[in-house]
Protein backbone atom coordinates (compact mmCIF):
# COMPACT_ATOMS: atom_id res chain seq x y z
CA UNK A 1 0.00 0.00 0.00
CA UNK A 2 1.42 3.28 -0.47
CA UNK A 3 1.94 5.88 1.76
CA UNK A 4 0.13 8.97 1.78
CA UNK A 5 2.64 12.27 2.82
CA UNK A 6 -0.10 14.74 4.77
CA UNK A 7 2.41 17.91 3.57
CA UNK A 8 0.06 20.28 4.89
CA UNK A 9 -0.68 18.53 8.14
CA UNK A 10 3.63 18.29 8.77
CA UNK A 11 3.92 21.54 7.76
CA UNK A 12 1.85 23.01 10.36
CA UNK A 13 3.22 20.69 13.09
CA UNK A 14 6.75 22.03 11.89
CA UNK A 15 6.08 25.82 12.00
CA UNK A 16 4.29 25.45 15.67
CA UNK A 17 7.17 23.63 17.32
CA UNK A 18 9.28 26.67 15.61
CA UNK A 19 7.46 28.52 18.08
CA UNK A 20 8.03 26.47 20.86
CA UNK A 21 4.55 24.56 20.71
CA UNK A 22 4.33 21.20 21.52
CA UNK A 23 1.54 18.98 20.73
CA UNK A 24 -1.05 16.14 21.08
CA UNK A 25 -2.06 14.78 17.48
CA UNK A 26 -4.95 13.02 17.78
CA UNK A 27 -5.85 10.49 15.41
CA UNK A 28 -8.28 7.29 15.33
CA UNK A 29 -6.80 3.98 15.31
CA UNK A 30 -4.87 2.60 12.46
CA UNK A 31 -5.16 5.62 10.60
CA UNK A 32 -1.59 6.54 10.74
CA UNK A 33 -0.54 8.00 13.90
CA UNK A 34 3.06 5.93 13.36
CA UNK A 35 2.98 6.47 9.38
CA UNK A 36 2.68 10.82 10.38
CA UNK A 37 5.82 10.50 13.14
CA UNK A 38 7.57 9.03 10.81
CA UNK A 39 7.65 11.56 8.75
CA UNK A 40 7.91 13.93 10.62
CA UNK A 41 11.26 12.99 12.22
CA UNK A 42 12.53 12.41 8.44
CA UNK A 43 11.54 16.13 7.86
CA UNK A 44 12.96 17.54 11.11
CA UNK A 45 16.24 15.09 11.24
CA UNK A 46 18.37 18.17 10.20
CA UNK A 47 17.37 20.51 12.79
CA UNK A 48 16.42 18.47 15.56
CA UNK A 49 17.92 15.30 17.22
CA UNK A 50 15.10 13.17 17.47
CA UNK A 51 13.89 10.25 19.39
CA UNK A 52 11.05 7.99 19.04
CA UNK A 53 8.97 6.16 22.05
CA UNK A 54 6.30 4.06 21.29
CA UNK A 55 4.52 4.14 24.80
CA UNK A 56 2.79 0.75 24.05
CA UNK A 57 6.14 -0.73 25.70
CA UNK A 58 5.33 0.86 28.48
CA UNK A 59 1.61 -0.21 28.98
CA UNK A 60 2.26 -2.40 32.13
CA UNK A 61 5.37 -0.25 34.03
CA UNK A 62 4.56 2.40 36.67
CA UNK A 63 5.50 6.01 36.40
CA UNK A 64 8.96 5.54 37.76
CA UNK A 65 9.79 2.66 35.83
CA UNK A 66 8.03 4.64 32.42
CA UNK A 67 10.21 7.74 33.28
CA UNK A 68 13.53 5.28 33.63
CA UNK A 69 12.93 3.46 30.10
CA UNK A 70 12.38 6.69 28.58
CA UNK A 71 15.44 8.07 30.00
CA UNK A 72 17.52 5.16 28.70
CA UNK A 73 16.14 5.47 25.19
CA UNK A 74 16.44 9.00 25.16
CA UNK A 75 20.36 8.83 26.15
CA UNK A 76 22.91 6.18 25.26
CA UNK A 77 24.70 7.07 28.47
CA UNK A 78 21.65 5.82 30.93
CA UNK A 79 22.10 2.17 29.01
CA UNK A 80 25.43 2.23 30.38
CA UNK A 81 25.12 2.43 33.75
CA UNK A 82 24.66 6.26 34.62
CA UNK A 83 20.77 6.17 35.54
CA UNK A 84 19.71 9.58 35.37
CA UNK A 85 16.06 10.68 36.23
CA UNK A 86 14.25 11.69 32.97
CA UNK A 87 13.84 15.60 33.54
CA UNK A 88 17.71 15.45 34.22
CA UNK A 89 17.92 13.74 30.50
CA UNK A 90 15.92 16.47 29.16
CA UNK A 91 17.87 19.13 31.00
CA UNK A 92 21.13 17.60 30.03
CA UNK A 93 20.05 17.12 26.39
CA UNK A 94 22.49 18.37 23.61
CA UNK A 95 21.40 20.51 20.86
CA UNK A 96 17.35 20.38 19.97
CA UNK A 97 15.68 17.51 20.97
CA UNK A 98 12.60 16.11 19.32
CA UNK A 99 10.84 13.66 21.64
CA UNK A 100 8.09 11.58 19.65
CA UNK A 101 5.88 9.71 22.11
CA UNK A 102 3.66 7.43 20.06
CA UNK A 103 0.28 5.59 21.81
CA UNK A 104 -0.14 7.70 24.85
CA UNK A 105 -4.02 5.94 25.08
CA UNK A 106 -2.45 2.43 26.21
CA UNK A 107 -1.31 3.96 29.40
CA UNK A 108 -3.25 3.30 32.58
CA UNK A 109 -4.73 6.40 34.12
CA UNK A 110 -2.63 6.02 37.06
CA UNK A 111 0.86 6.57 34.78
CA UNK A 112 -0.78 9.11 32.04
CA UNK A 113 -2.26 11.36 34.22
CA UNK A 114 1.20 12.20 36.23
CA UNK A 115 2.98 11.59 33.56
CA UNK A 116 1.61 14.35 30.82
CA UNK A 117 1.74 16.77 33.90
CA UNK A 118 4.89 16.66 34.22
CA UNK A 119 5.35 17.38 30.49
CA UNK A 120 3.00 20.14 30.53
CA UNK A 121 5.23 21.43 33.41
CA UNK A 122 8.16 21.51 31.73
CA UNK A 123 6.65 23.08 28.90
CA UNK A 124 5.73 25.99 30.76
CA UNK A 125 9.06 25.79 32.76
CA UNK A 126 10.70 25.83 29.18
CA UNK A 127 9.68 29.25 28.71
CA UNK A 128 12.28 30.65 30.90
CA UNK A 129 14.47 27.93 31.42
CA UNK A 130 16.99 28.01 28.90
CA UNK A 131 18.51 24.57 29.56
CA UNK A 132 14.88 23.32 28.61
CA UNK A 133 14.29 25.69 25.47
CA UNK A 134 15.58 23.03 23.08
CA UNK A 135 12.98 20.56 23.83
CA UNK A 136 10.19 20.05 21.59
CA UNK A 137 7.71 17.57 22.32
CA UNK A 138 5.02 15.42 20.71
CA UNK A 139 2.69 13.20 21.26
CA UNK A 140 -0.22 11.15 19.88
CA UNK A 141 -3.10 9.70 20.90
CA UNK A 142 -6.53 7.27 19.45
CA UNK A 143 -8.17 7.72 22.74
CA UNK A 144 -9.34 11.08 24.44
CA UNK A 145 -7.15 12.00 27.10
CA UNK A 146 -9.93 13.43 28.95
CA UNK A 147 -10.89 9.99 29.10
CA UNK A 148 -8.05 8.43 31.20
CA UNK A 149 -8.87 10.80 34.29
CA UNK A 150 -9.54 14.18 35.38
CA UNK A 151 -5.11 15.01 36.44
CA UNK A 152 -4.68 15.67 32.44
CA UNK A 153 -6.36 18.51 32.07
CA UNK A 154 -3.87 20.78 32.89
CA UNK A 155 -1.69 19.03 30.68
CA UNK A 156 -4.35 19.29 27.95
CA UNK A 157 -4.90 22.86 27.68
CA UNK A 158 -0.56 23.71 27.53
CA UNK A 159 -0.02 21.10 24.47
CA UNK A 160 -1.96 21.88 21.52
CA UNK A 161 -4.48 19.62 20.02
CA UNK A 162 -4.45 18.39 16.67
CA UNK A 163 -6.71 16.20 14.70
CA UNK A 164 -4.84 14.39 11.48
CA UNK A 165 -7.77 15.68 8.79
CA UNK A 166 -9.66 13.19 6.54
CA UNK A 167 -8.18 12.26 3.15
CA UNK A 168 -8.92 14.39 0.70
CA UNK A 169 -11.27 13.07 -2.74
CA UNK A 170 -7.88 12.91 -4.72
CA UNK A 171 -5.61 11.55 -1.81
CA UNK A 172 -8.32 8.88 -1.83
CA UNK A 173 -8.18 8.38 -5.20
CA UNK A 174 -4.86 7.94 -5.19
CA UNK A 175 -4.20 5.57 -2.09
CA UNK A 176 -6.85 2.99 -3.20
CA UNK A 177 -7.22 3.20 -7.16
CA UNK A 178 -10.09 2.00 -9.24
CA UNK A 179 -12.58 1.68 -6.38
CA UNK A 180 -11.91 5.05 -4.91
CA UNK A 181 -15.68 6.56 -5.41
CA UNK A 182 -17.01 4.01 -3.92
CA UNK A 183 -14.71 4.01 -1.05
CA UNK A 184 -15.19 7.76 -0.49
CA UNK A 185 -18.99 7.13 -0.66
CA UNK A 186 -18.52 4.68 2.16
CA UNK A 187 -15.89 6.29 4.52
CA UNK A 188 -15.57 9.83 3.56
CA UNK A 189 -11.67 10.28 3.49
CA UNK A 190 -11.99 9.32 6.90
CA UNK A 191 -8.95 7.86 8.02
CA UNK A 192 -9.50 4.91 9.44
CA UNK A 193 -12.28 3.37 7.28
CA UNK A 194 -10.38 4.58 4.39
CA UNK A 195 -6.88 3.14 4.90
CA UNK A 196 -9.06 -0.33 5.84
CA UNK A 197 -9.95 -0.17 2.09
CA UNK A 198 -6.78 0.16 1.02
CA UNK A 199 -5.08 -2.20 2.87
CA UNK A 200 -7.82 -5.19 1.99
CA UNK A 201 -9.12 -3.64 -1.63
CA UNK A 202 -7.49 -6.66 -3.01
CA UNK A 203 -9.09 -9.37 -1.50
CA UNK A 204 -12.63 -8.12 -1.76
CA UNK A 205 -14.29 -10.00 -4.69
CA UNK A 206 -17.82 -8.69 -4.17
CA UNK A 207 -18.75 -4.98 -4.16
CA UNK A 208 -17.42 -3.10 -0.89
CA UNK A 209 -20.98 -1.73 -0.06
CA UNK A 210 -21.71 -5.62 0.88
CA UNK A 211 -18.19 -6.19 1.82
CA UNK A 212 -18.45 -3.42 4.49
CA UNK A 213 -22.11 -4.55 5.91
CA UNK A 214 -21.35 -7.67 6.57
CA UNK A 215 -16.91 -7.69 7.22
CA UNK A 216 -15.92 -6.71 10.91
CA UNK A 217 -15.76 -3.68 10.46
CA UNK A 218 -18.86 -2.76 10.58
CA UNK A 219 -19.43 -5.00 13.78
CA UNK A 220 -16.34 -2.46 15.07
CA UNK A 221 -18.72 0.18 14.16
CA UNK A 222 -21.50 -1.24 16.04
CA UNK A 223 -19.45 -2.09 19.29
CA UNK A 224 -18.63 1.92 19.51
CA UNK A 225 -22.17 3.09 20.02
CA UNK A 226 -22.54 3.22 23.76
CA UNK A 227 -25.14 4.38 26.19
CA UNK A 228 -24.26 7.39 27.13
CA UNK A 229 -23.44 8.71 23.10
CA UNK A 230 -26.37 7.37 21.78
CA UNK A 231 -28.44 9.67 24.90
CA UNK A 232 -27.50 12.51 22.92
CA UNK A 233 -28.27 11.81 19.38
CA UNK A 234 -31.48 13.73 17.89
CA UNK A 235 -31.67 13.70 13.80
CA UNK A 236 -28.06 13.35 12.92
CA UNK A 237 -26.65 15.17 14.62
CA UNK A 238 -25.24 14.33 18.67
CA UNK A 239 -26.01 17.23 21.29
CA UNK A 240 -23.54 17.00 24.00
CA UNK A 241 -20.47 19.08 22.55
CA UNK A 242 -18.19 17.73 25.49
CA UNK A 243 -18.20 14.07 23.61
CA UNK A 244 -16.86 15.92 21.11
CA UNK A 245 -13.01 14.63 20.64
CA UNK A 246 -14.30 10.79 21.25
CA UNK A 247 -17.35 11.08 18.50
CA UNK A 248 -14.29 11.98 16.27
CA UNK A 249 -11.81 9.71 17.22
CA UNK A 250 -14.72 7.05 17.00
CA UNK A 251 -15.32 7.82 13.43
CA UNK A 252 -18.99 8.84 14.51
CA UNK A 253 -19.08 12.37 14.26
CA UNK A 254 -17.33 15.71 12.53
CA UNK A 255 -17.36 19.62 13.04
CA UNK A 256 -19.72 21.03 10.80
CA UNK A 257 -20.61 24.99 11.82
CA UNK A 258 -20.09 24.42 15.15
CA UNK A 259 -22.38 21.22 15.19
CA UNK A 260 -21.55 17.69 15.56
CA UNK A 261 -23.29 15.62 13.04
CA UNK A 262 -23.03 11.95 11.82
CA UNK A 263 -20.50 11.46 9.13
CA UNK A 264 -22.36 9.99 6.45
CA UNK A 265 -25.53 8.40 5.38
CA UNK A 266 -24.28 4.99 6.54
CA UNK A 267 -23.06 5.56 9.51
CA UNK A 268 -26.31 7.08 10.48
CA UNK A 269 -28.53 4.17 9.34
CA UNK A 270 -26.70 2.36 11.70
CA UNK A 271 -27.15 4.33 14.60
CA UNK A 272 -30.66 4.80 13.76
CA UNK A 273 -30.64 0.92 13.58
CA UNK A 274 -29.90 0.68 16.90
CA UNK A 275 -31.89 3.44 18.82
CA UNK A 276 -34.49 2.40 16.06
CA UNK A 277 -37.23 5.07 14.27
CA UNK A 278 -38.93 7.05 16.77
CA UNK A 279 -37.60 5.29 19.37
CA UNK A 280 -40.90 2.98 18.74
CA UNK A 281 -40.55 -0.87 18.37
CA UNK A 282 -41.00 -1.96 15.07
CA UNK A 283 -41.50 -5.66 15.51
CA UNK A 284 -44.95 -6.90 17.05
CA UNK A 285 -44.52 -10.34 18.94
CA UNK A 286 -46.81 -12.78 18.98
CA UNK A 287 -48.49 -13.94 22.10
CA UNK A 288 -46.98 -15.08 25.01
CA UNK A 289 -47.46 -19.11 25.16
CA UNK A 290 -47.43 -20.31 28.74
CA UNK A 291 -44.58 -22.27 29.99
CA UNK A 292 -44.41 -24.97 32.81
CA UNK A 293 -42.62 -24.12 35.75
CA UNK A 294 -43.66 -22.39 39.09
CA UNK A 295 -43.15 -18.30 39.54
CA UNK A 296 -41.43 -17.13 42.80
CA UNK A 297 -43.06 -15.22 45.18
CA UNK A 298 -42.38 -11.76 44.11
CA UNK A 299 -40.88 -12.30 41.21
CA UNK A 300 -42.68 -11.03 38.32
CA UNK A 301 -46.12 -11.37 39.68
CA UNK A 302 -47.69 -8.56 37.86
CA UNK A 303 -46.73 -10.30 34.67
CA UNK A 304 -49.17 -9.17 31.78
CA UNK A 305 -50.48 -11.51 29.63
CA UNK A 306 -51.95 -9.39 26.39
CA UNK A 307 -50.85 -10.48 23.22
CA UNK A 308 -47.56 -8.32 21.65
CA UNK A 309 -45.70 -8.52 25.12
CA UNK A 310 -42.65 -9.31 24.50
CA UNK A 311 -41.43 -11.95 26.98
CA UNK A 312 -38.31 -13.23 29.14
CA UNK A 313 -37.75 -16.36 31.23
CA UNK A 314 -35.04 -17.07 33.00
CA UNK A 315 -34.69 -20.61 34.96
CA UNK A 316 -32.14 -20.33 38.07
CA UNK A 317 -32.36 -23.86 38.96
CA UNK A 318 -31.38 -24.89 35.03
CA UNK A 319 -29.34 -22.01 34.28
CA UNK A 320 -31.16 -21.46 31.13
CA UNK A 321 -32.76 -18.33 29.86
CA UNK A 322 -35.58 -18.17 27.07
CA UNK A 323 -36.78 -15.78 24.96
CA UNK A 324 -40.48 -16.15 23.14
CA UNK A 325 -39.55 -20.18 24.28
CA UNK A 326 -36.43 -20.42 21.97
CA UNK A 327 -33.19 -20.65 24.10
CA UNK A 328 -30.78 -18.00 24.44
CA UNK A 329 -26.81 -18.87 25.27
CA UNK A 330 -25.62 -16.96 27.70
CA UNK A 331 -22.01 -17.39 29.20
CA UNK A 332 -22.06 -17.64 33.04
CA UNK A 333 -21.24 -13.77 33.92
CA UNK A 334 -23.90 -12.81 31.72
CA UNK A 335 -26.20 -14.91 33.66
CA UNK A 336 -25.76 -13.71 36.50
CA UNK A 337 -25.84 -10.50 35.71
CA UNK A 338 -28.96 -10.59 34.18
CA UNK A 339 -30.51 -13.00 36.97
CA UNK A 340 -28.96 -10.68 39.05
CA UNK A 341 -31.01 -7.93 37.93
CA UNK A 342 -34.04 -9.55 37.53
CA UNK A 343 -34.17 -10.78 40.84
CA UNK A 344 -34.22 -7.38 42.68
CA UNK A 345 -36.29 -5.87 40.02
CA UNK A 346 -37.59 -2.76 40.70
CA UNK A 347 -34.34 -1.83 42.34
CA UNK A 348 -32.17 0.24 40.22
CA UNK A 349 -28.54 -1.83 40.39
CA UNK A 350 -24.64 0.02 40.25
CA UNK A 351 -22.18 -1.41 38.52
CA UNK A 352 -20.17 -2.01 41.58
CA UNK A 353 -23.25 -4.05 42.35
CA UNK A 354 -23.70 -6.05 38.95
CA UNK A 355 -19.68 -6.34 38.94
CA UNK A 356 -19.82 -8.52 42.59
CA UNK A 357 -22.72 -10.23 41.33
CA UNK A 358 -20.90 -11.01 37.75
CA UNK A 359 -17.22 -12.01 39.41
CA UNK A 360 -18.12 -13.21 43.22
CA UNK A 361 -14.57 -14.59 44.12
CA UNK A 362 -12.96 -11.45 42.52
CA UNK A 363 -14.80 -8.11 42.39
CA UNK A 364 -13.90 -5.86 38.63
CA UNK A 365 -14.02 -2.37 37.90
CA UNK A 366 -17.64 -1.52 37.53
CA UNK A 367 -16.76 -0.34 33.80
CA UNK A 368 -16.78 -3.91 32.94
CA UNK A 369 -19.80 -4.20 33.59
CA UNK A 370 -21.43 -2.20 30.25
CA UNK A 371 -19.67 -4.21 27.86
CA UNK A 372 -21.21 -7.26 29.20
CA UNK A 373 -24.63 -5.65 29.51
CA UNK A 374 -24.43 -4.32 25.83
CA UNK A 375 -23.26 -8.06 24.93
CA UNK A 376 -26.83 -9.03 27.13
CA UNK A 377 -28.48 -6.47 24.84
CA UNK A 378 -27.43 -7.69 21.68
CA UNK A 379 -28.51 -11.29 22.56
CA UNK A 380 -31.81 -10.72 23.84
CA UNK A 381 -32.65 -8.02 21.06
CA UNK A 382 -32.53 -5.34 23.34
CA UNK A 383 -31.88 -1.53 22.26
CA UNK A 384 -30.55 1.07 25.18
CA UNK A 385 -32.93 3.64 24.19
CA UNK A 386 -36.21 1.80 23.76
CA UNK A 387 -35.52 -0.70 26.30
CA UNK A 388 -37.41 -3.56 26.77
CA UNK A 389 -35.32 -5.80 29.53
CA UNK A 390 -32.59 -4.06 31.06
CA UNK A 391 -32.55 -0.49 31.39
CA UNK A 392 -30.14 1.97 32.06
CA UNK A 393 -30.44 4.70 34.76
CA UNK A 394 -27.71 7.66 33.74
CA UNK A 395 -25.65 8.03 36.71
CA UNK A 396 -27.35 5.22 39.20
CA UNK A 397 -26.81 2.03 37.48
CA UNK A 398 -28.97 -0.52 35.87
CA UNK A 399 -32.69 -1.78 36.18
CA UNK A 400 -34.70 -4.71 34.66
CA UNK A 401 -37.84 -3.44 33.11
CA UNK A 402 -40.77 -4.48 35.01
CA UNK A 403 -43.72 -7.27 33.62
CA UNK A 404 -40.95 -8.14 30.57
CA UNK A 405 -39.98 -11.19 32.41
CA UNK A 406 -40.64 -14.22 34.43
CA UNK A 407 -38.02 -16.04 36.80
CA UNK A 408 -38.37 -19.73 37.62
């Protein structure tokens, strides 16, 4: 695949750290976060001494042992037995120093957060420091920052933010040939989806509009709309302006007059597939067929019975669940998850709650928790914003909807 050179993109990244600006390119995944370094250190290799860091390497290491690799890589003399902390590195460095730190997402919040405030303190330090006035700094990023906890702000308004653009209609053109209409149709120039093209153009040997409804990466797609993004999307367009850096590193969303709307056609049919029109059901289910079994005191006991109720049965003793009588498989945290919620329906559940109910001999991070309840969701037929079994209460937790279900 050939490579596409964003001139424009390195030539603004060049004439801000000219100035002293250092930055945090954001970019989503596999769109060429690496590719754009690259280049950029060829460019600036004759007035700057770079260095490259790929912070993936660093994914599992805590801030002190982060700060130590990079001061190793950064100078020979650390490898040989002088272990100097990182800011002395930087202070010490010779000449201008380029530091390229590549994949600052895989970091855990406990290491990023410290770590880019640091960073942003010596960049403000560097403004009168002349031992630190040679050091130019970037970094990039597929995951908001913002995300990884609320110690990087400060970092995040001294570095300036920059989104790699979409390809261009020609750029497209160029980087994936014959098919490059209907690849811009599909993906826009946007990065991601577009380089996906080019990278497996040759192996497709039916149209791409099938190729990309029914390949993984539309499933990708899919796995992206959460809860709490789908909440704010009216008519194409998503209404909560702070989501605004992960709707665009998610591919979902782009700044049009100071709005956020859906990318393309596509993209919005499947969002709109999910909430679904209206926010009405559009299936009508036939009527409920009795099963055997005895219902627990308590448990469902107002169950309706009209015809077009959409029913739910879960069996504790069997471990089975049913939906309109055909069995649904379930692995065992889902289960109890779901029986978990059932159970104390009409109590609204946290996710510290679910998460000891889901992993009894060792409690999780509550977070875990949504992706197996959108994995519940997806199995049962359930949509998070016309629910029907499990629904979600912003900023409390979870709740079973009440007379959807019977427990055995």
């Amino acid at each position: 695949m050939r490579e596409v050179i964003r001139e424009r993109e390195l030539a603004r990244v060049q004439a801000g750290l000219a100035q002293n600006q250092w930055f945090t390119v954001y970019a989503p995944s596999g769109s060429g976060k690496t590719t754009f370094l690259g280049q950029l250190a060829l460019r600036s290799g004759s007035n700057y001494h770079v260095k490259y860091i790929n912070l993936r390497a660093c994914a599992g290491l805590g801030l002190a042992d982060m700060c130590r690799f990079m001061a190793r890589e950064i100078n020979a003399e650390s490898k040989s037995g002088k272990d100097r902390s990182l800011r002395q590195v930087l202070l010490n460095s010779a000449g201008m120093l380029l530091l390229l730190c590549d994949d600052v997402g895989a970091l855990s919040p406990e290491v990023a957060g410290p770590f880019l405030n640091r960073l942003s303190a010596l960049h403000s330090e560097s403004r009168f420091n002349p031992a630190l006035r040679n050091l130019r700094v970037v970094l990039t990023s597929s995951r908001d920052l913002c995300e990884l906890g609320a110690g990087i702000y400060s970092c995040l308004n001294t570095l300036e933010e920059y989104f790699l653009p979409d390809f261009t209609r020609g750029e497209t053109c160029w980087l994936v040939g014959e098919h490059y209409e209907e690849v811009w149709e599909l993906a826009e120039g946007h990065p991601w989806f577009t380089l996906f093209f080019a990278r497996h153009g040759s192996e497709f040997n039916s149209p791409l509009s099938e190729i990309f409804r029914e390949n993984s990466l539309l499933n990708s797609l899919r796995q992206r709309l959460s809860e709490d993004l789908l909440l704010h999307y009216h008519a194409g367009k998503f209404t909560d302006s702070r989501q605004g850096r992960r709707l665009k590193l998610l591919g979902l969303a782009k700044e049009a007059e100071g709005e956020l709307v859906v990318r393309n056609p596509l993209f919005r049919s499947v969002i709109e597939d999910w909430l679904e029109p209206d926010g009405k059901m559009q299936v009508v289910y036939p009527e409920w067929s009795e099963a055997g079994g005895e219902v627990k005191e308590g448990l469902g006991q107002d169950l309706l019975h009209e015809p077009g109720q959409v029913r739910l049965e879960l069996d504790s003793a069997s471990k089975q669940v049913f939906l309109e009588g055909s069995p649904i498989r379930l692995t065992p945290v889902e289960f109890r998850i779901l029986e978990h919620l059932l159970v104390n329906c009409p109590r609204v559940l946290s996710r510290e709650s679910l998460a000891q109910a889901a992993f009894p001999a060792e409690p999780v991070p509550g977070t875990d928790v949504e992706s197996h309840i959108k994995n519940l969701r997806r199995k049962l037929g359930d949509k998070a914003a016309s629910p029907r079994f499990i629904r979600c209460r912003k900023g409390f937790g979870y709740e079973a909807v009440k007379n959807s279900f019977r427990v055995l």
